[in-house]
Protein backbone atom coordinates (compact mmCIF):
# COMPACT_ATOMS: atom_id res chain seq x y z
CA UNK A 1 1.20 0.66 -2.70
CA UNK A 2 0.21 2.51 -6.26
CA UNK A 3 1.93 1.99 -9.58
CA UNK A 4 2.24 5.90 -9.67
CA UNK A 5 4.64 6.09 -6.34
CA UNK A 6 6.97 4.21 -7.26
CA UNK A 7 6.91 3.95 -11.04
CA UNK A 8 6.06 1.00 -13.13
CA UNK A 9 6.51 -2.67 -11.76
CA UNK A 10 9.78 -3.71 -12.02
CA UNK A 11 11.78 -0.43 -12.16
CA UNK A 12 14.26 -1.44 -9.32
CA UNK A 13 15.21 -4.87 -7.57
CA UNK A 14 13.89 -2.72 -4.01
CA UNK A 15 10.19 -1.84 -6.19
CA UNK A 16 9.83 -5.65 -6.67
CA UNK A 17 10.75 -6.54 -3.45
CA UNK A 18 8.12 -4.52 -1.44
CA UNK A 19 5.76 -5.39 -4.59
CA UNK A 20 6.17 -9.14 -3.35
CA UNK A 21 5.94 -7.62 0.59
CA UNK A 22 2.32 -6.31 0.04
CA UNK A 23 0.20 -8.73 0.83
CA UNK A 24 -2.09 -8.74 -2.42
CA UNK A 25 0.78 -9.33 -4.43
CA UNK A 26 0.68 -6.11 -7.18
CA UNK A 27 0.72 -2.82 -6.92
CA UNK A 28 -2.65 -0.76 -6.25
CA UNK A 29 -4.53 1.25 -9.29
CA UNK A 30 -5.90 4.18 -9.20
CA UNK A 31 -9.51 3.61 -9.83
CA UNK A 32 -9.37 1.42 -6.75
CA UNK A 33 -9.01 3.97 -4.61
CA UNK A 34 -11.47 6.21 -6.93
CA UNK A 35 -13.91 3.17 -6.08
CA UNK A 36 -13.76 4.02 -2.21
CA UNK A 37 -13.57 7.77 -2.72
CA UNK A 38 -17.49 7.13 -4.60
CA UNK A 39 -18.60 4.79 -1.89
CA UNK A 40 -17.45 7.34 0.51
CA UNK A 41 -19.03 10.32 -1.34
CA UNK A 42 -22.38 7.99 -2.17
CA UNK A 43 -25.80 7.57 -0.39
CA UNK A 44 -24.37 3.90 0.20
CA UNK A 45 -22.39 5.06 3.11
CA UNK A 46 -24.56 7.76 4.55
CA UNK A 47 -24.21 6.14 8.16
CA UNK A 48 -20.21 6.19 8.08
CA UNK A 49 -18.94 8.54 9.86
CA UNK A 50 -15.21 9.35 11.50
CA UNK A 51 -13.92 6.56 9.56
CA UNK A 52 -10.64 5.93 7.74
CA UNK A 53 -10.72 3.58 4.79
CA UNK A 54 -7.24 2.07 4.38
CA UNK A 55 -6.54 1.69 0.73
CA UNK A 56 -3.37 -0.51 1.12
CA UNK A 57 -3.23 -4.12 -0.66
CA UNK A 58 -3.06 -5.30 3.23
CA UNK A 59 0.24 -2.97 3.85
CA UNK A 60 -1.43 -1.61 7.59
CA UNK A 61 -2.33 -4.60 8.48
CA UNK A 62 0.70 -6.84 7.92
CA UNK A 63 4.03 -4.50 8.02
CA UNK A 64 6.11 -2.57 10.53
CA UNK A 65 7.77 0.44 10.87
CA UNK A 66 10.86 1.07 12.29
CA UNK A 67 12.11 4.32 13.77
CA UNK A 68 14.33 4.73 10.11
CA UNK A 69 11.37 5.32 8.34
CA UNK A 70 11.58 1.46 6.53
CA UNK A 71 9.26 -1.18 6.84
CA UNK A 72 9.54 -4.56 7.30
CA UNK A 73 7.08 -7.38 6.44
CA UNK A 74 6.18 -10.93 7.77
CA UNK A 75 6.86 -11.89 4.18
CA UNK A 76 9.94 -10.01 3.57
CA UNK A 77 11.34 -9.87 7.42
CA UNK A 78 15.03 -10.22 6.93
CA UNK A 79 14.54 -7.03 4.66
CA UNK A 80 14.23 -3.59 5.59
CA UNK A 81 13.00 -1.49 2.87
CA UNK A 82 13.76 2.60 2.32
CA UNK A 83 11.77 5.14 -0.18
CA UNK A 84 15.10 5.70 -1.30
CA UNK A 85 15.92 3.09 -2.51
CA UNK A 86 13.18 2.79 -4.82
């Protein structure tokens, strides 16, 4: 979840809600994922290979999909929650 997708924290009652959904609690910056992207590119990880790095707060690991296109979380599970409503 990145500040950049979905504007700046607290925009909408729906950004705050999936905000509090993702596991580590705030959204993601963008020199976190820059951090991976030079690990990835770096000597350091010279014997990965046909890996994906999930960049998430914990999203993959802890929410669901549905067949709508929402996702629902352990956290949040009596809410489904849309792009559009953001």
């Amino acid at each position: 979840m990145m500040r950049t997708m979905y504007g700046p924290p607290g925009v909408s009652d729906a950004s705050k809600a999936i905000v509090g959904a993702v596991p580590m609690k705030r959204y993601g910056e963008a020199e976190e994922v820059a951090k991976v992207v030079l690990f990835l590119l770096g000597a350091e990880s010279s014997y990965c290979t046909g890996s994906v790095v999930v960049v998430d707060g914990g999203m993959t690991a802890c929410c669901t999909v549905t067949k709508q296109g929402a996702f629902v979380s352990p956290i949040n599970s009596n809410k489904e929650f849309h792009s559009q409503d953001m």
